[in-house]
N, C-alpha and C. Protein backbone atom coordinates (compact mmCIF):
# COMPACT_ATOMS: atom_id res chain seq x y z
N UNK A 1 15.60 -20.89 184.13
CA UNK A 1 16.98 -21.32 184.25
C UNK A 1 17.47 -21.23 185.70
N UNK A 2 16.94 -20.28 186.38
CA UNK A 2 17.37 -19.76 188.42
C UNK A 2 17.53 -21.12 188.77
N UNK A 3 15.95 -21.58 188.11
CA UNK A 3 15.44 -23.32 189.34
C UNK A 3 16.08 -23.98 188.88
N UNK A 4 16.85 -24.32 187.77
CA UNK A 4 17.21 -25.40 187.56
C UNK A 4 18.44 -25.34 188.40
N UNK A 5 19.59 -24.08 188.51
CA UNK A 5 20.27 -23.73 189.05
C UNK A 5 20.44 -24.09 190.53
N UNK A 6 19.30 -23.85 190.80
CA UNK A 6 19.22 -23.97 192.22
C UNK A 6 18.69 -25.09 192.46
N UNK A 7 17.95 -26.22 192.04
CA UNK A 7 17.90 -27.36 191.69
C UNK A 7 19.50 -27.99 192.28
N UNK A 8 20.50 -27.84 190.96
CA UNK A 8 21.62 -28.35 191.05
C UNK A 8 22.51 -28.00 191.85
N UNK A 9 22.42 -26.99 193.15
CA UNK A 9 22.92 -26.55 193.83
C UNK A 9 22.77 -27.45 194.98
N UNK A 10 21.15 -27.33 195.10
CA UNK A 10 20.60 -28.40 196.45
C UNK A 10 21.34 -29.93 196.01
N UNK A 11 21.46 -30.18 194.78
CA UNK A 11 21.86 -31.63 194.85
C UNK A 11 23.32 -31.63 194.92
N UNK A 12 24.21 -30.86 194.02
CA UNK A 12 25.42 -30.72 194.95
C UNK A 12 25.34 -30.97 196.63
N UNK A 13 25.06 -30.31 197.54
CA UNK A 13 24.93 -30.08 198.54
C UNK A 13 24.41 -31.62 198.88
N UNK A 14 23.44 -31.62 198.72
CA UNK A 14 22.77 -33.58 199.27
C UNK A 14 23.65 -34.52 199.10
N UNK A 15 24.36 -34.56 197.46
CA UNK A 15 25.14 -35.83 197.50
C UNK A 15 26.35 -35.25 198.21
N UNK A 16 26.70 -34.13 198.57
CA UNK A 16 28.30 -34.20 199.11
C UNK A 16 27.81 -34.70 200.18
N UNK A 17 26.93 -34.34 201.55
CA UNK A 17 26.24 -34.32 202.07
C UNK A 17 26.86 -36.29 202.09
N UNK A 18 25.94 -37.09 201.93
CA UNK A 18 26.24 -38.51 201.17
C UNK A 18 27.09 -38.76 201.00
N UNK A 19 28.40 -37.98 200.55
CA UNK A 19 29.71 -38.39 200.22
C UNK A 19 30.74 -38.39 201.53
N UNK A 20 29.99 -37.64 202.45
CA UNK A 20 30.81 -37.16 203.59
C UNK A 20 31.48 -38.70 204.14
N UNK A 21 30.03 -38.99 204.29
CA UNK A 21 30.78 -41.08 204.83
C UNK A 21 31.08 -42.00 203.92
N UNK A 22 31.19 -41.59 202.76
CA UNK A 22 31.04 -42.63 201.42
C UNK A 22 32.88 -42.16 200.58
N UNK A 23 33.62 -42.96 200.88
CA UNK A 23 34.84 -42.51 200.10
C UNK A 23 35.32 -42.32 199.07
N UNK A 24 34.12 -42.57 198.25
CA UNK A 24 34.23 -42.24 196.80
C UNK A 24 33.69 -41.17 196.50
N UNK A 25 33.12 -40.64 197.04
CA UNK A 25 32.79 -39.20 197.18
C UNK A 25 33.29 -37.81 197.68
N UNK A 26 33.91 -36.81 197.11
CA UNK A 26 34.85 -35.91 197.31
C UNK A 26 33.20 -35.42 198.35
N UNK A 27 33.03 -35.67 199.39
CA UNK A 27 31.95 -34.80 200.22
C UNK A 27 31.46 -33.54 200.32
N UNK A 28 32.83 -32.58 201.52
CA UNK A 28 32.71 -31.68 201.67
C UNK A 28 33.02 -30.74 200.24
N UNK A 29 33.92 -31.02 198.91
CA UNK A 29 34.16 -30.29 197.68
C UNK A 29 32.82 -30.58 197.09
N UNK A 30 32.17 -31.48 197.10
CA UNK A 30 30.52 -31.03 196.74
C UNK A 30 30.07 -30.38 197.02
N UNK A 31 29.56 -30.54 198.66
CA UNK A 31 29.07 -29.30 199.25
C UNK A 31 29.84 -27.87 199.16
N UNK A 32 30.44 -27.46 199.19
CA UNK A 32 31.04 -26.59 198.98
C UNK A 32 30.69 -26.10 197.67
N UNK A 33 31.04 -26.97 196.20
CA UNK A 33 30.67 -26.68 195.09
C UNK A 33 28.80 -26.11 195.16
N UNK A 34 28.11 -27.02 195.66
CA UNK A 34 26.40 -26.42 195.50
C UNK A 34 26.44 -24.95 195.91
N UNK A 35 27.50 -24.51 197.50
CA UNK A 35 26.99 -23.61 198.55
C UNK A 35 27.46 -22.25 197.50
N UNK A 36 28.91 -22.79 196.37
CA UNK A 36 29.27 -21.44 195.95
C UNK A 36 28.33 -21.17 194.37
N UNK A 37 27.95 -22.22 194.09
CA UNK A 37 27.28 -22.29 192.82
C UNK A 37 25.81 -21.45 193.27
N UNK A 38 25.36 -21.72 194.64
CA UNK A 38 24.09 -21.12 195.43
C UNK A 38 24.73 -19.58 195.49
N UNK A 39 25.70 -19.19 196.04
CA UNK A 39 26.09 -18.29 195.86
C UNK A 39 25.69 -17.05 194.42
N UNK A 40 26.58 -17.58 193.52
CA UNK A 40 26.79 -16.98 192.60
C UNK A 40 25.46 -16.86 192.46
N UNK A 41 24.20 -17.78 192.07
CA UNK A 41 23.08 -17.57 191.40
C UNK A 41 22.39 -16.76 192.09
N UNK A 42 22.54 -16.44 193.24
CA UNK A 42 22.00 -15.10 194.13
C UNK A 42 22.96 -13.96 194.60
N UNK A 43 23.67 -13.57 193.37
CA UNK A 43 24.67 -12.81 193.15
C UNK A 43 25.80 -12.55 194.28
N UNK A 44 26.16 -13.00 195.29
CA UNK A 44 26.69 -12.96 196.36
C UNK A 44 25.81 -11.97 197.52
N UNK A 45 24.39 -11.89 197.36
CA UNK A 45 23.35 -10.89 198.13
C UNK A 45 23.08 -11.78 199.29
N UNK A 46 23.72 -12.75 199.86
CA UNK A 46 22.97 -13.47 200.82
C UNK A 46 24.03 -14.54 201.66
N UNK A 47 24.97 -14.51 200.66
CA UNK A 47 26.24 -15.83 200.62
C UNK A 47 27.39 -14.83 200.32
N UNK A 48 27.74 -14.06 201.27
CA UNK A 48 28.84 -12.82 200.77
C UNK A 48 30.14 -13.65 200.21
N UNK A 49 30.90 -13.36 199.69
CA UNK A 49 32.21 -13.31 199.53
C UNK A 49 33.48 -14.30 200.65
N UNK A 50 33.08 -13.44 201.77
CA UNK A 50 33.76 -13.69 203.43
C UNK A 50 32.98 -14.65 203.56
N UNK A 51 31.74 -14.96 203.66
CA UNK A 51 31.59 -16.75 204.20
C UNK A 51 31.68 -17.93 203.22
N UNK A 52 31.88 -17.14 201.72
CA UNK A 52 32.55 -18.59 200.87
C UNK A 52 33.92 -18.71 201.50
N UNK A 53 34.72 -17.68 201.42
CA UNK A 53 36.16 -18.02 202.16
C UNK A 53 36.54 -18.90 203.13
N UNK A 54 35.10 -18.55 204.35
CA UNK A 54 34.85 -19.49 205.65
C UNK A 54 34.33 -20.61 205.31
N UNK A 55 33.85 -20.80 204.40
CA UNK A 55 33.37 -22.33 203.92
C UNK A 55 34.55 -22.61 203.30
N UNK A 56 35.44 -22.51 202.45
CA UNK A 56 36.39 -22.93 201.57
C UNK A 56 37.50 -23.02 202.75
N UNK A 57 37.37 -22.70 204.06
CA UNK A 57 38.44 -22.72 205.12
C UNK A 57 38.11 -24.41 205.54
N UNK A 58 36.76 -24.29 205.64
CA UNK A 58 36.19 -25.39 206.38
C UNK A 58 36.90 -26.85 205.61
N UNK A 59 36.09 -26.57 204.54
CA UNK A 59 36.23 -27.18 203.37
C UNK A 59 37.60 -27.89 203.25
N UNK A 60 38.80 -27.16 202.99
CA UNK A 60 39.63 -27.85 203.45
C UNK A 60 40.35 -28.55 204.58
N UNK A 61 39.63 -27.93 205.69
CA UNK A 61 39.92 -28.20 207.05
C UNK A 61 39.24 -29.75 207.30
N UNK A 62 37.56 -30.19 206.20
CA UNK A 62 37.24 -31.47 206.20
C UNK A 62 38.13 -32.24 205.41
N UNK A 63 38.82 -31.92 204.24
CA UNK A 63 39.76 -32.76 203.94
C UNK A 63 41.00 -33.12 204.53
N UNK A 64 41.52 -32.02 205.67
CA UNK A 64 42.71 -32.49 206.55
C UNK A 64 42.60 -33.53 207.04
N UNK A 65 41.28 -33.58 208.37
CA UNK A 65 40.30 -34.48 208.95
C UNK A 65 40.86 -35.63 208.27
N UNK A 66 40.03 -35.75 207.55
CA UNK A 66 39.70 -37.10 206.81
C UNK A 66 40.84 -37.56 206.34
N UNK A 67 42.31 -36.88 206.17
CA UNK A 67 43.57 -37.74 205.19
C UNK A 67 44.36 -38.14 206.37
N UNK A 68 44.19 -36.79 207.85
CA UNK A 68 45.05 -37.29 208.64
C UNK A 68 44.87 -38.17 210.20
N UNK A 69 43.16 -37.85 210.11
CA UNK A 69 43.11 -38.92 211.16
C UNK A 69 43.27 -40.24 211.09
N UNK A 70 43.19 -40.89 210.23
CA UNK A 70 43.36 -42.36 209.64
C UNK A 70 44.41 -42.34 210.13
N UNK A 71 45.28 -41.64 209.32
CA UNK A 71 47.37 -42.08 209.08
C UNK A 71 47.37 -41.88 210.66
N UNK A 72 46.90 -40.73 211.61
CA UNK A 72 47.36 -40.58 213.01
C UNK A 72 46.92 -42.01 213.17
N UNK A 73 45.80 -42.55 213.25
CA UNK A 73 45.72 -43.73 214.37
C UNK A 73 46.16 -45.06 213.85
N UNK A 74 46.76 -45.11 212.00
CA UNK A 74 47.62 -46.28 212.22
C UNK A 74 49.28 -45.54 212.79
N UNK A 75 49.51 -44.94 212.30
CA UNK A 75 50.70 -44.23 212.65
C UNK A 75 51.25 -44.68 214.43
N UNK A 76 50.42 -44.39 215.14
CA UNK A 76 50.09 -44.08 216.85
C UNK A 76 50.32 -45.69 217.02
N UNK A 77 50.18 -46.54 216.27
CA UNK A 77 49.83 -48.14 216.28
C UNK A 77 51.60 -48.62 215.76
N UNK A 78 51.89 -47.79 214.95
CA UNK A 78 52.79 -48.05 214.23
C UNK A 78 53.00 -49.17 213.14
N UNK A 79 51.99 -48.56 212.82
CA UNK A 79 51.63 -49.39 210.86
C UNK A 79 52.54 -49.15 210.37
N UNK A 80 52.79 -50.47 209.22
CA UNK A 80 53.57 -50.31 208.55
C UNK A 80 52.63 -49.93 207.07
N UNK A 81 53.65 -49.39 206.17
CA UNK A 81 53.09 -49.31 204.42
C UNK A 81 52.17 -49.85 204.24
N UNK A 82 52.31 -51.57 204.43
CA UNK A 82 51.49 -51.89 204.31
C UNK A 82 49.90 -52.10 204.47
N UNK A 83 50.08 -51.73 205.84
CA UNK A 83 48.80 -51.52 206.43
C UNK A 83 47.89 -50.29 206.27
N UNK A 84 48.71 -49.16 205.92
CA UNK A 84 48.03 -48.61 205.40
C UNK A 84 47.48 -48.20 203.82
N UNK A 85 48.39 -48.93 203.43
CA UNK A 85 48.15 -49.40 202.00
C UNK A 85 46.72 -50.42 201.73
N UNK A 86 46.89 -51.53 203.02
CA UNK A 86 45.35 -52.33 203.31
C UNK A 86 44.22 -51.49 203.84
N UNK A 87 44.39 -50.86 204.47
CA UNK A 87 43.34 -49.53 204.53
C UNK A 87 42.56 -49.17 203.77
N UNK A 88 43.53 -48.36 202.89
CA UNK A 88 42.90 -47.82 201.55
C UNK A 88 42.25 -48.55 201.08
N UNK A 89 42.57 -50.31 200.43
CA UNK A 89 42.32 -50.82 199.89
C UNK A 89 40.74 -51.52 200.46
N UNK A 90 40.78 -51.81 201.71
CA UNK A 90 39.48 -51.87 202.43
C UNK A 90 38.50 -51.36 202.39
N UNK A 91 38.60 -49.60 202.40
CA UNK A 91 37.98 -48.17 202.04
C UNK A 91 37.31 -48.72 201.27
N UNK A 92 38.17 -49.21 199.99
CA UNK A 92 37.44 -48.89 198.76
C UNK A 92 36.78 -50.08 198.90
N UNK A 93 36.79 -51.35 198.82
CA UNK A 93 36.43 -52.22 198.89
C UNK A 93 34.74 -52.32 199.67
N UNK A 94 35.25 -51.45 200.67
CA UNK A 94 34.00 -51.13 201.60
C UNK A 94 33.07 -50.39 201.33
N UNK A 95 33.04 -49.50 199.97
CA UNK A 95 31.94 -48.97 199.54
C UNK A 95 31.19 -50.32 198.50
N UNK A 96 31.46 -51.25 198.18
CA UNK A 96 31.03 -52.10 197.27
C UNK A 96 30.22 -53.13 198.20
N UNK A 97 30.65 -52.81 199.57
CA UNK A 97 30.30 -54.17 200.30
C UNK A 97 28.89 -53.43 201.32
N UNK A 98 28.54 -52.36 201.09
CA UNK A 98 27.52 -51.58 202.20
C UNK A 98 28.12 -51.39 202.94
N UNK A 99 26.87 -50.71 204.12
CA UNK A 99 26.86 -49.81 205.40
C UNK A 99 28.38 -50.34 206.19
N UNK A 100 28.22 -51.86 206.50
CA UNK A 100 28.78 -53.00 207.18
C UNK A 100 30.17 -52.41 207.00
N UNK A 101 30.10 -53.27 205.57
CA UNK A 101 31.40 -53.22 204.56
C UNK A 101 32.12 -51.74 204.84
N UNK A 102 31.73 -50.78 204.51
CA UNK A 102 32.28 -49.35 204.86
C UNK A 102 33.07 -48.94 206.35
N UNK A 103 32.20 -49.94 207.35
CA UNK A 103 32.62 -49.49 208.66
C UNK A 103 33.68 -50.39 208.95
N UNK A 104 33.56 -51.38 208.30
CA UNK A 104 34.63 -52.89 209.37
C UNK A 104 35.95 -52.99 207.98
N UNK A 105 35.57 -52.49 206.77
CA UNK A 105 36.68 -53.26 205.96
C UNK A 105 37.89 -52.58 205.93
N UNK A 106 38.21 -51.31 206.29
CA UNK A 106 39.24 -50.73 206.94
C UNK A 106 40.32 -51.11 207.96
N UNK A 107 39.44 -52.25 208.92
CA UNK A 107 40.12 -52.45 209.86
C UNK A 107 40.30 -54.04 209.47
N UNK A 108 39.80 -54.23 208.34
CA UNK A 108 40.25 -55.76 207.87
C UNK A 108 41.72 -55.56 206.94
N UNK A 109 41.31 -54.42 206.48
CA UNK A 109 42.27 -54.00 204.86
C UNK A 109 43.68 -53.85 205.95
N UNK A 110 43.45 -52.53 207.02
CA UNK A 110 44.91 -52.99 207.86
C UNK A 110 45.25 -54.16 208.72
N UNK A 111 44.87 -54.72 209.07
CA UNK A 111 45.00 -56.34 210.03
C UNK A 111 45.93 -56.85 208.39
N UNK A 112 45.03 -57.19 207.82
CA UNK A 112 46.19 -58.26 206.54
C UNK A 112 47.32 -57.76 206.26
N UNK A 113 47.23 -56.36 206.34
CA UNK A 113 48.32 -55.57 205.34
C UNK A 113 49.45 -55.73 206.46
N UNK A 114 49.22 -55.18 207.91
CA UNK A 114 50.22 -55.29 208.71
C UNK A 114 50.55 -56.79 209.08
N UNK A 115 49.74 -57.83 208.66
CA UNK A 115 50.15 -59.39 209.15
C UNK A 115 51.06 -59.38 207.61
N UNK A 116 50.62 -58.93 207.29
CA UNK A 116 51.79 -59.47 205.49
C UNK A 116 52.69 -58.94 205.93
N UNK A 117 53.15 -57.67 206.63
CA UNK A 117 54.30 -56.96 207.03
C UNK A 117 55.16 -57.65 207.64
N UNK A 118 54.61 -57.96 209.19
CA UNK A 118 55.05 -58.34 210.13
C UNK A 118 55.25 -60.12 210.65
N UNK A 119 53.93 -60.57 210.51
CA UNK A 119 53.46 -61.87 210.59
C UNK A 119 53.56 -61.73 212.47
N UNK A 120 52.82 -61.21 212.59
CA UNK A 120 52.62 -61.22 213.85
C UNK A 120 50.75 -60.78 214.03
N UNK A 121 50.13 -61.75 214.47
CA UNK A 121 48.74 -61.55 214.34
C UNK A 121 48.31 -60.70 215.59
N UNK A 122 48.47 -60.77 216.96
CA UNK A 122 48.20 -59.45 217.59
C UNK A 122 48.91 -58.45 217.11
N UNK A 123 49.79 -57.85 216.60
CA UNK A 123 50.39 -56.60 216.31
C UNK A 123 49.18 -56.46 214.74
N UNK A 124 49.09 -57.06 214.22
CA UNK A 124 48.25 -57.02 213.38
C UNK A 124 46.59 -56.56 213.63
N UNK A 125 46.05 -57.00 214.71
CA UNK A 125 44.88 -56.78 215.31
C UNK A 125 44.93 -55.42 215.94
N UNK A 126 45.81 -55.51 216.54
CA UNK A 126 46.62 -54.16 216.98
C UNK A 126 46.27 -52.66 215.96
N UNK A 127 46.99 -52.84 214.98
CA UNK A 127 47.12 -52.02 213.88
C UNK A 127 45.92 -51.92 213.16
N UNK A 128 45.08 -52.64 213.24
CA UNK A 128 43.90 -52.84 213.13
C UNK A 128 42.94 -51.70 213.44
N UNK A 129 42.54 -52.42 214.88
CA UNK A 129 41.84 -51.15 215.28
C UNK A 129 41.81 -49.84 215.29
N UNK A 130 43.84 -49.83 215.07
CA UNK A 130 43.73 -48.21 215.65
C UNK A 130 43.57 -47.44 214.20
N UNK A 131 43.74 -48.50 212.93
CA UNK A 131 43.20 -47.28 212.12
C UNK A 131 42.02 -47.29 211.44
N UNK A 132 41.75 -48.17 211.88
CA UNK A 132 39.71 -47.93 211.99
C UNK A 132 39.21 -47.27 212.69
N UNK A 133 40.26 -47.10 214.09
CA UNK A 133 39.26 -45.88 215.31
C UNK A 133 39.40 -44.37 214.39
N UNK A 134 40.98 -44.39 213.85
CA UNK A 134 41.00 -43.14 213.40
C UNK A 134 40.30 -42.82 212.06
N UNK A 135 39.88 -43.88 211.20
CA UNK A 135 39.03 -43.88 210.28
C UNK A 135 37.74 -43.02 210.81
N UNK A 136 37.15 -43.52 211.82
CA UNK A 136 35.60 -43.55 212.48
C UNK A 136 35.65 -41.95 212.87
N UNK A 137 37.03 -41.99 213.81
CA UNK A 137 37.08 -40.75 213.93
C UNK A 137 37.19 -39.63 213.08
N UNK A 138 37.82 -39.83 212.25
CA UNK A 138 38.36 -38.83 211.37
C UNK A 138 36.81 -38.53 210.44
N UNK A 139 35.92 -39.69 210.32
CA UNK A 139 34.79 -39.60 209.66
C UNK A 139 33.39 -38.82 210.50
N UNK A 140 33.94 -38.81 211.98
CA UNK A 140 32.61 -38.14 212.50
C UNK A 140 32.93 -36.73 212.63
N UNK A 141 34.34 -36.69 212.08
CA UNK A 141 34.54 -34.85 212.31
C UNK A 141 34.63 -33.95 210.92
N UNK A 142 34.73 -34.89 209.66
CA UNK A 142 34.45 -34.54 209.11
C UNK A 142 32.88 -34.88 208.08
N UNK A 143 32.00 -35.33 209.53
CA UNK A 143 30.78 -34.97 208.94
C UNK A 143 29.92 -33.63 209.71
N UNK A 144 30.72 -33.65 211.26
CA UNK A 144 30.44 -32.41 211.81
C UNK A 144 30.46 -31.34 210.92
N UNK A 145 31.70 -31.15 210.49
CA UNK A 145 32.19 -30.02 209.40
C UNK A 145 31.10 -29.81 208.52
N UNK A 146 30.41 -30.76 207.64
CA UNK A 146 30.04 -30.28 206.66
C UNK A 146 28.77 -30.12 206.86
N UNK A 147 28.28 -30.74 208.06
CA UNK A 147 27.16 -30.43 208.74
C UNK A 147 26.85 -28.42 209.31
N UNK A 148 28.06 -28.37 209.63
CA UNK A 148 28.49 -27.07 209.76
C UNK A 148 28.26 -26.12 208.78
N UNK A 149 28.75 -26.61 207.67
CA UNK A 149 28.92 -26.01 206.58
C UNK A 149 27.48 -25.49 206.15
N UNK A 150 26.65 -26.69 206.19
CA UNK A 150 25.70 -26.42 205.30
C UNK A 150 24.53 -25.59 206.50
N UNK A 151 24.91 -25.58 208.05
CA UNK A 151 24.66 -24.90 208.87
C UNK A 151 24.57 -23.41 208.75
N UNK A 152 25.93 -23.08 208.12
CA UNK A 152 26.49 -21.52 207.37
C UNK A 152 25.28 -21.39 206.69
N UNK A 153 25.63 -22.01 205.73
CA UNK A 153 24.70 -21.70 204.75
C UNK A 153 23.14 -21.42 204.33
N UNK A 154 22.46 -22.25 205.40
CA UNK A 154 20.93 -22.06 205.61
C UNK A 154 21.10 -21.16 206.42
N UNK A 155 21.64 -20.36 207.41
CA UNK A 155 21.43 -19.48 208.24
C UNK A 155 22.03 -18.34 207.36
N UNK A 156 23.06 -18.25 206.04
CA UNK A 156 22.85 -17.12 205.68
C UNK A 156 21.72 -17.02 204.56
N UNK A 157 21.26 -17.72 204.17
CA UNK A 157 19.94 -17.66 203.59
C UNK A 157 18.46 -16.96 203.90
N UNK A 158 18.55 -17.78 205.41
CA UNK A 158 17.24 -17.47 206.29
C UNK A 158 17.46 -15.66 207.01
N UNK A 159 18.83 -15.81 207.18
CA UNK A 159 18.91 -14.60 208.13
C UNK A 159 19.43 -12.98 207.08
């Protein structure tokens, strides 16, 4: 029963891991879920107490990342609702469409949303980019993080 345990721990961990760039995937609350589920099954002898806390700090610190760098860089652009409403809708859209689809449909989902707003096609292009930069961004820091995370975690294993 340990292996299977620990089995489902490592795969927690892989697909959050996977989920980190994939928005349908709660990422770092996967990982997190394998690291404390790894935990428990090695009674807290290796994975104390104090570094689930520091992971569960992280943990939410990758979900800040990820909700508020977006809104900062349409925000900074001065998106309207809409655009970030086309965002979202891109996001999602962009896991159906691949790698491509994931990276560019964000910054398609806001361009329409803020041209439906405004009708102004550079302010639209505009609004565009900037919340795709903060998309990109917000996505390479919260893969640092969980990269981190799972950093914690093999080093309290090994050490």
């Amino acid at each position: 029963m340990s292996t299977l345990l620990w089995l489902l721990a490592l795969a927690l961990i892989a697909i959050g891991a996977i989920g980190t760039v994939l928005p349908a995937l709660p990422g770092a609350v996967l990982v997190f879920g394998g690291i404390a589920l790894a935990a428990w099954i090695d009674d807290f002898a290796r994975i104390s107490p104090l570094t689930l806390g520091v992971l569960a700090a992280m943990t939410i610190l990758a979900w800040a990342v990820d909700f508020v760098a977006a809104t900062l860089g349409a925000r900074r652009a001065g998106a309207s609702p809409l655009a970030l409403a086309g965002a979202a809708l891109g996001t999602l859209a962009g896991v159906f469409t691949g790698l491509w689809g994931l990276l560019f449909m964000p910054l398609v989902g806001a361009a329409i949303g803020e041209f439906l707003a405004q009708r102004d096609l550079l302010r639209a292009g505009r609004v565009g980019v900037a919340t795709w930069l903060g998309v990109l961004l917000g996505t390479a820091a919260k893969v640092a993080i969980v990269f981190a995370m799972i950093g914690v975690f093999v080093a309290a294993l090994l050490l």
